[in-house]
Protein backbone atom coordinates (compact mmCIF):
# COMPACT_ATOMS: atom_id res chain seq x y z
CA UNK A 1 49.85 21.48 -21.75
CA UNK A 2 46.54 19.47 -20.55
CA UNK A 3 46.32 15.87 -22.27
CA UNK A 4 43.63 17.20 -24.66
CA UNK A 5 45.04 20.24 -26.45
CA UNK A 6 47.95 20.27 -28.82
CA UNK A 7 50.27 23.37 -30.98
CA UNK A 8 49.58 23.33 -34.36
CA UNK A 9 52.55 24.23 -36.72
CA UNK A 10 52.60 27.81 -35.42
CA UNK A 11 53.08 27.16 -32.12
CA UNK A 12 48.72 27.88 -31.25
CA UNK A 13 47.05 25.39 -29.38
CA UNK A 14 43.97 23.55 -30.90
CA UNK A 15 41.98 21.10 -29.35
CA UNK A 16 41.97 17.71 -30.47
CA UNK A 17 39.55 15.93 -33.06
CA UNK A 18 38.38 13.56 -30.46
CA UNK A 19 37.47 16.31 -27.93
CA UNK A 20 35.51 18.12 -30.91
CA UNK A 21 33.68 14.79 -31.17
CA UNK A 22 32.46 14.02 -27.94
CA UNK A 23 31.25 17.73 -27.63
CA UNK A 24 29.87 16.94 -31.14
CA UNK A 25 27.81 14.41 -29.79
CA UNK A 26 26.97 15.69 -26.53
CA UNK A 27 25.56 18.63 -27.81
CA UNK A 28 23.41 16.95 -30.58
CA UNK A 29 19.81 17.30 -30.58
CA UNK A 30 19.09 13.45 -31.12
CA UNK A 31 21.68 12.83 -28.07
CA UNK A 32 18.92 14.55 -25.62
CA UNK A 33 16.17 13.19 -27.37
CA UNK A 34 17.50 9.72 -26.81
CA UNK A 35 18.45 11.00 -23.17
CA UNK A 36 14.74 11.94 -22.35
CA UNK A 37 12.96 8.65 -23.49
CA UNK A 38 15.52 6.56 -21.48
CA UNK A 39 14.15 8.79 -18.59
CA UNK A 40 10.54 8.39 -19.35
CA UNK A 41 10.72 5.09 -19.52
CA UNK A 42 12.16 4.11 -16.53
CA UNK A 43 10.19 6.88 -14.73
CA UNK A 44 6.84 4.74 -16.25
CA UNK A 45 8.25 1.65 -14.91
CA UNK A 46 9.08 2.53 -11.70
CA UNK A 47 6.01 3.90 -11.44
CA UNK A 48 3.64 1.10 -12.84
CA UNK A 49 5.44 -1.30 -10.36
CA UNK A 50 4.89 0.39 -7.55
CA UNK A 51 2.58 -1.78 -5.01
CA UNK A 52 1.00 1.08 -3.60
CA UNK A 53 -2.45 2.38 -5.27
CA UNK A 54 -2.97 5.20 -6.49
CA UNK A 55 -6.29 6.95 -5.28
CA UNK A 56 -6.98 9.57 -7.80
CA UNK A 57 -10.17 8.02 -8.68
CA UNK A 58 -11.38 7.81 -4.78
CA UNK A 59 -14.35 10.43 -5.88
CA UNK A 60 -16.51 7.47 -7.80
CA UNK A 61 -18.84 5.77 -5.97
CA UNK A 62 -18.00 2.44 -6.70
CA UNK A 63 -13.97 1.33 -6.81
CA UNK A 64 -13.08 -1.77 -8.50
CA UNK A 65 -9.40 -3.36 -7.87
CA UNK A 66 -7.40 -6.24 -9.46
CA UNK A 67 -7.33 -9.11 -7.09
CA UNK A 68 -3.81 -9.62 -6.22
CA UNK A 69 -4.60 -12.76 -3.84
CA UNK A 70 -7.09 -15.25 -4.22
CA UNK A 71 -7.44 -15.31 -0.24
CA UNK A 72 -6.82 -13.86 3.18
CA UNK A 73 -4.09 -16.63 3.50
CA UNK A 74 -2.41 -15.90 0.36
CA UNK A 75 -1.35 -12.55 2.29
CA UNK A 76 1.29 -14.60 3.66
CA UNK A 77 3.18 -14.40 0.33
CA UNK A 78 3.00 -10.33 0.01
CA UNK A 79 5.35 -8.34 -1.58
CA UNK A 80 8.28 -7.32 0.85
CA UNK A 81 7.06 -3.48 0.52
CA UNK A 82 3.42 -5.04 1.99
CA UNK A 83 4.37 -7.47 3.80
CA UNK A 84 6.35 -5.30 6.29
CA UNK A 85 2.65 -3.64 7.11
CA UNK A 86 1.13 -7.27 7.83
CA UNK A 87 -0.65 -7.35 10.60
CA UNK A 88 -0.42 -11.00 12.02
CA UNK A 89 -3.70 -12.49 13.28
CA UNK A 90 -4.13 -14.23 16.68
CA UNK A 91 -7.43 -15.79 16.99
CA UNK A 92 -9.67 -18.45 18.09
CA UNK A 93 -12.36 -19.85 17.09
CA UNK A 94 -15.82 -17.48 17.43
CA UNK A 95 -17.63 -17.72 20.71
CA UNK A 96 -21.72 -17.46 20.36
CA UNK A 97 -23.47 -14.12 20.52
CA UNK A 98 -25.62 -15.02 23.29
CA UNK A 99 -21.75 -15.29 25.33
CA UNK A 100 -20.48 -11.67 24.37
CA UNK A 101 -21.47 -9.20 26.72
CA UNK A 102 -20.62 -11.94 29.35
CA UNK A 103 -17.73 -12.04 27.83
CA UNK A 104 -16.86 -8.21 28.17
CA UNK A 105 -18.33 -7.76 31.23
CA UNK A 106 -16.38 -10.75 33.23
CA UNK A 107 -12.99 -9.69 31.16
CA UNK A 108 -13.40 -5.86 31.56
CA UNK A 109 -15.48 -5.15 34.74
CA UNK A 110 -15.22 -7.73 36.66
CA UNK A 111 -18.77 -9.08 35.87
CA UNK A 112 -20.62 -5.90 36.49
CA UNK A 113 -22.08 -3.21 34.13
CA UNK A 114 -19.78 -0.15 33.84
CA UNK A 115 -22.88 1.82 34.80
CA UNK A 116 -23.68 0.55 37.54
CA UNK A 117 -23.56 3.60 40.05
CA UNK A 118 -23.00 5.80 37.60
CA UNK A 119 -21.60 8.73 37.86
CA UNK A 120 -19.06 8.54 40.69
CA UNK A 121 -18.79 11.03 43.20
CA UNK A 122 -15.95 13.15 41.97
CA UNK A 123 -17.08 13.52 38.62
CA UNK A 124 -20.38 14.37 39.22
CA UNK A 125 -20.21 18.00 38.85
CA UNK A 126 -17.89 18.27 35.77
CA UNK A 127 -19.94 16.61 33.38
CA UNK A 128 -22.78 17.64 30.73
CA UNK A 129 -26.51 16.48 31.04
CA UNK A 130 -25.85 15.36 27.47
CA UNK A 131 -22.95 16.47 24.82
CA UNK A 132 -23.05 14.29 21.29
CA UNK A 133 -20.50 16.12 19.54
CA UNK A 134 -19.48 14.31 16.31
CA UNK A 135 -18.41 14.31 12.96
CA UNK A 136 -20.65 12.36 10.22
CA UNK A 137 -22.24 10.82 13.10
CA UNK A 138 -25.46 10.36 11.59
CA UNK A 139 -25.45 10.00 7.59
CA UNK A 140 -27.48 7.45 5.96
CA UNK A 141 -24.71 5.06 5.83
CA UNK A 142 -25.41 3.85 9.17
CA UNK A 143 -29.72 3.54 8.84
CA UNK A 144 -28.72 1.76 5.39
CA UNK A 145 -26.34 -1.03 6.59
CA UNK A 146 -28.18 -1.38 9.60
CA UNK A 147 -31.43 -2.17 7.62
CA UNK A 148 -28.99 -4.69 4.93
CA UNK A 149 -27.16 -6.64 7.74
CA UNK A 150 -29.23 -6.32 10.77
CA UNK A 151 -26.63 -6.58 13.08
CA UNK A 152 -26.42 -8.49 16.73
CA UNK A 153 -23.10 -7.62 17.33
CA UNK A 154 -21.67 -3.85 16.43
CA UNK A 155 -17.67 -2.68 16.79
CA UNK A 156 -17.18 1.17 16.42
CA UNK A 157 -13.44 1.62 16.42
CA UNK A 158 -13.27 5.60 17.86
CA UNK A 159 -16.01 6.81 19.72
CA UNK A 160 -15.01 10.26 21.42
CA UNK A 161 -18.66 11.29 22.91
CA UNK A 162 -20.68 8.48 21.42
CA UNK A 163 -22.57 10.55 18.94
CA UNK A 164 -22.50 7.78 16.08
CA UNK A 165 -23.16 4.82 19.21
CA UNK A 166 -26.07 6.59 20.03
CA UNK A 167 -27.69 6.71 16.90
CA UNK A 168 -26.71 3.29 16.04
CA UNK A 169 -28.98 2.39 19.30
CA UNK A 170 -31.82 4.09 18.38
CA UNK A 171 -31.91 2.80 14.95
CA UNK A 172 -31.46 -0.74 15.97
CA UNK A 173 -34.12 -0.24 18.26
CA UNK A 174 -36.48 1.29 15.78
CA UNK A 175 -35.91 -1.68 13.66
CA UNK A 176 -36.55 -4.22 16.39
CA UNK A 177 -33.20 -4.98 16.51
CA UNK A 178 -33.73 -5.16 20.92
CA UNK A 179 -30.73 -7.74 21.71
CA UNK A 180 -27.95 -5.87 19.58
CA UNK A 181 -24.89 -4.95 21.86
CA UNK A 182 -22.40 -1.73 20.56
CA UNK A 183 -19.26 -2.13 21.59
CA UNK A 184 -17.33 1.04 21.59
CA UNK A 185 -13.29 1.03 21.12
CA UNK A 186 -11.40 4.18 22.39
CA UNK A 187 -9.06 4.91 24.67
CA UNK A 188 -10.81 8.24 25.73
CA UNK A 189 -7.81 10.53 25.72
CA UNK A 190 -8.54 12.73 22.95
CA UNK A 191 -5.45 14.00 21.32
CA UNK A 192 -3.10 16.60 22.24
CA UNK A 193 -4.55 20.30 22.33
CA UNK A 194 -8.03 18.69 21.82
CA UNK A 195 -9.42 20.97 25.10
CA UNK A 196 -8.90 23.55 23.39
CA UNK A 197 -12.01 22.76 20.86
CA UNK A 198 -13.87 21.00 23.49
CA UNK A 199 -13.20 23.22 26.58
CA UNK A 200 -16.74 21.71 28.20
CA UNK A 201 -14.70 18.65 28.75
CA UNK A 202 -12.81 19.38 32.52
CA UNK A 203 -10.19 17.30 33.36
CA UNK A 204 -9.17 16.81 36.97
CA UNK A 205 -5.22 16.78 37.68
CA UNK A 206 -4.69 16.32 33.84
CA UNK A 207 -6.89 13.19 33.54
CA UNK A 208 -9.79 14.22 31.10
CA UNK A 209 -13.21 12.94 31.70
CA UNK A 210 -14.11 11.96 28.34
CA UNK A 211 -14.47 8.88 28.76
CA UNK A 212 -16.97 10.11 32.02
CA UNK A 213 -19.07 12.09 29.44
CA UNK A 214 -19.61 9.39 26.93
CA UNK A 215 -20.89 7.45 29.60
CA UNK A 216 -22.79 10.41 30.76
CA UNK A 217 -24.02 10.34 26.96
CA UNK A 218 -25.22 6.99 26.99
CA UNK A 219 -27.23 6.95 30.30
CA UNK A 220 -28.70 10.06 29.57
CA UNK A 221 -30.17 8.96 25.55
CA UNK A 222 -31.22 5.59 27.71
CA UNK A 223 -28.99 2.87 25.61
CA UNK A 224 -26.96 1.22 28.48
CA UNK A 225 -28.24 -2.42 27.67
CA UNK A 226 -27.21 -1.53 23.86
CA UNK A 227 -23.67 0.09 24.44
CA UNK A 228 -20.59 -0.90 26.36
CA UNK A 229 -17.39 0.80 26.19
CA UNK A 230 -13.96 -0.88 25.77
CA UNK A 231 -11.44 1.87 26.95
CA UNK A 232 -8.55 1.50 25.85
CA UNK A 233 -6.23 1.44 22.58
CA UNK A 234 -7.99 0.23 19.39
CA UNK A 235 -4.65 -1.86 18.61
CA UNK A 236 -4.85 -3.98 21.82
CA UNK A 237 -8.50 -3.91 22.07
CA UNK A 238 -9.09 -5.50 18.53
CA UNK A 239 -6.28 -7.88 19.41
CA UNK A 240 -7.64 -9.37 22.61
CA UNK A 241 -11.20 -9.32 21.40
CA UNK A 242 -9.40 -12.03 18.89
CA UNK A 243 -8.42 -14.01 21.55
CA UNK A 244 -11.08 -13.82 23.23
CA UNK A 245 -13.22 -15.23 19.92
CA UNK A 246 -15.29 -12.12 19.59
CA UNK A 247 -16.67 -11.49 16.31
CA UNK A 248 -19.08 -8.62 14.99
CA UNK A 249 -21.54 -8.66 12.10
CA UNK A 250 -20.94 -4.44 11.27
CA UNK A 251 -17.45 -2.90 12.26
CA UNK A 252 -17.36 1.11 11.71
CA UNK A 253 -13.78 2.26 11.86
CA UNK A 254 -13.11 6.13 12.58
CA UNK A 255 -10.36 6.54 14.98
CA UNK A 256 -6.65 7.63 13.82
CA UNK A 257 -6.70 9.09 10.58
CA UNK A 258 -2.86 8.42 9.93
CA UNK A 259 -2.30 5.50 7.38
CA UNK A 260 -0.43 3.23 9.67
CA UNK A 261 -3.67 4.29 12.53
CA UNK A 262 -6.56 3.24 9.92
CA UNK A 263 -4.37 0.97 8.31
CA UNK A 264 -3.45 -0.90 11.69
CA UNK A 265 -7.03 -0.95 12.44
CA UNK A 266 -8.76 -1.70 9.73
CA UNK A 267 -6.85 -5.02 9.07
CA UNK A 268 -7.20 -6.35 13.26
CA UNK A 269 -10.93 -5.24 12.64
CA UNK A 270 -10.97 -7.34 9.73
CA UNK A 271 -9.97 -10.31 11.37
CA UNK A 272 -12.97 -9.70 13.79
CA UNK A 273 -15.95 -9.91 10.82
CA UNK A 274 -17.83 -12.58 10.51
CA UNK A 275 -18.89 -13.98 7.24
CA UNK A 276 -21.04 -11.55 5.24
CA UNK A 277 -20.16 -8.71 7.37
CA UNK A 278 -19.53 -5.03 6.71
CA UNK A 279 -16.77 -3.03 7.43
CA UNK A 280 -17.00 0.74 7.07
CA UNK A 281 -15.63 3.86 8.36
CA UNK A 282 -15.32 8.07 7.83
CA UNK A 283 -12.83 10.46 6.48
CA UNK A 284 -12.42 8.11 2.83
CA UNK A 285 -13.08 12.25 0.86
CA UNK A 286 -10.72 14.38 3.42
CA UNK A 287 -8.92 16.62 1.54
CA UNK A 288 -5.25 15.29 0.96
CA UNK A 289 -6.15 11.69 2.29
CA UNK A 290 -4.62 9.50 -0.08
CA UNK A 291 -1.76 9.67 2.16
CA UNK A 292 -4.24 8.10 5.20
CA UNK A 293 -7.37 6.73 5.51
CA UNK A 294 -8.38 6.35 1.92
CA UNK A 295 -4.61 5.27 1.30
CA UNK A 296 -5.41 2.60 3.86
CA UNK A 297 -8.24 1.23 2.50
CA UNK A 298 -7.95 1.42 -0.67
CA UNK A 299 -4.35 -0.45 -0.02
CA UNK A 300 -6.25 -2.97 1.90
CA UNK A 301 -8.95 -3.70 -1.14
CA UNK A 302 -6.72 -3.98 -3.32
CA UNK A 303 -4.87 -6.80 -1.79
CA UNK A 304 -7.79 -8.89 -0.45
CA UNK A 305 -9.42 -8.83 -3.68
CA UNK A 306 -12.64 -6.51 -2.24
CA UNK A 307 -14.55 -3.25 -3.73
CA UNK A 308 -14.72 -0.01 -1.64
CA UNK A 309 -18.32 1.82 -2.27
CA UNK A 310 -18.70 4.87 -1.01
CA UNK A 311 -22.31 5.65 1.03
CA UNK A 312 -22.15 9.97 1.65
CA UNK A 313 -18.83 10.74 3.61
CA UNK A 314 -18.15 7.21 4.48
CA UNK A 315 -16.42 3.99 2.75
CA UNK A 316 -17.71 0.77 2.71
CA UNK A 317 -16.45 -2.74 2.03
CA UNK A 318 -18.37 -6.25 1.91
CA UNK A 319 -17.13 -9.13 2.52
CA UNK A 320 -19.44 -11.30 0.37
């Protein structure tokens, strides 16, 4: 006989009054009333301390945060769940402007202009006149906060063909903006299976010549004093221009659209700004992005105490 049953005086087994109870109980309306509030409530606070934004209101056109730190240095104190994102800056102090295309040209080239003898031999034949494929490449973000900050020194962070460097020349030039230098960050790979959208990019024994064309690009629209490309990863790139004291008055960012891609870049780029600048970049309204770019930035305003705007397609944050 199991532990909970017993024979009445007839010899027929009954359960027991304390198993009647607990099924009593368990069965009771007000036990799964209680049962779902307990469950609400610690879904609700689970959820409210969570240190991650929420972007469901990423459509407005101006996005306010809390300010969780009074400064950039305060990031040294972020939550654990942050703080394992940080991206640790390694800088000196800011060289003059007058000193940065030296600068790139010594480091990079070797003191001589990438164009110089442009195109080589072997490439000759496999590349486009001109091709300025892009995406967003010219909205009125760009004419806007090149008219606000008038810019001497310009990062783009992801270039592919140059499209949005192009048009960033000619506008600085129609503003009399002569002496601003575009420095474009890309390693000038593409991304796996991208040939197959862009099959007027050849590629000789597997090495593409994108980066070929975008110089192709730039002699052809006649900005080579205004644009000089950096190719390689935006990671590294961002990084060394820190060490080398680089610093840039606009910084567009538009290369990976993973979160830990935009997220990795927009906080090196950040480091790069100097005061009053802009940073901006594309892709803040793609469908299902609060799991990347807009993720990222809006992640990144809300610990540094800054608004994201929107301008068309494209975020923006100030820095004053």
């Amino acid at each position: 006989m199991k532990d909970h049953e017993i024979k009445s005086l007839h010899g027929n087994r009954i359960r027991s009054p304390k198993r009647s109870i607990c099924r009593s109980i368990f069965t009771s309306p007000p036990f799964y009333l209680t049962l779902a509030f307990l469950a609400f409530f610690v879904g609700y606070y689970t959820a409210t301390s969570n240190p991650f934004p929420s972007s469901s209101s990423a459509a407005t056109n101006n996005i306010n945060f809390p300010s969780r730190l009074a400064s950039a240095t305060a990031a040294m104190t972020l939550p654990p769940e942050i703080d394992n994102f940080r991206v640790a800056p390694n800088c000196i102090d800011p060289i003059p402007t007058d000193l940065i295309r030296e600068t790139i040209l010594t480091r990079v080239y070797g003191g001589a202009s990438p164009f110089d003898n442009f195109p080589p031999p072997h490439v000759a034949n496999s590349l486009r006149h001109r091709s300025l494929k892009g995406w967003g490449s010219k909205g009125a973000v760009f004419r806007h906060l090149i008219e606000e900050v008038r810019p001497k020194i310009i990062i783009e962070v992801g270039t592919f063909l140059g499209a949005s460097a192009v048009h960033m020349a000619t506008l600085t030039r129609q503003l009399g903006l002569d002496d601003t230098l575009i420095l474009c960050i890309d390693d000038f790979r593409g991304w796996p299976g991208f040939r197959e959208q862009f099959q007027f990019i050849n590629h000789i024994n597997g090495d593409v010549m994108l980066l070929y064309q975008f110089m192709q690009n730039v002699v052809y629209s006649n900005v080579t004093d205004s644009v000089l490309p950096l190719p390689f990863s935006t990671g590294s790139t961002l990084s060394r221009l820190c060490q080398w004291g680089v610093t840039a008055d606009l910084i567009e960012i538009d290369a990976g659209h993973e979160f830990n891609s935009a997220w990795s870049d927009i906080n090196r780029a950040f480091r790069l700004l100097r005061p009053g600048g802009v940073m901006f970049g594309h892709d803040y309204f793609r469908m299902g992005d609060n799991r990347g770019v807009r993720r990222a930035v809006n992640l990144f305003a809300q610990i540094y105490g800054l608004r994201v705007q929107t301008d068309g397609e494209h975020w923006v944050i100030h820095t004053s």
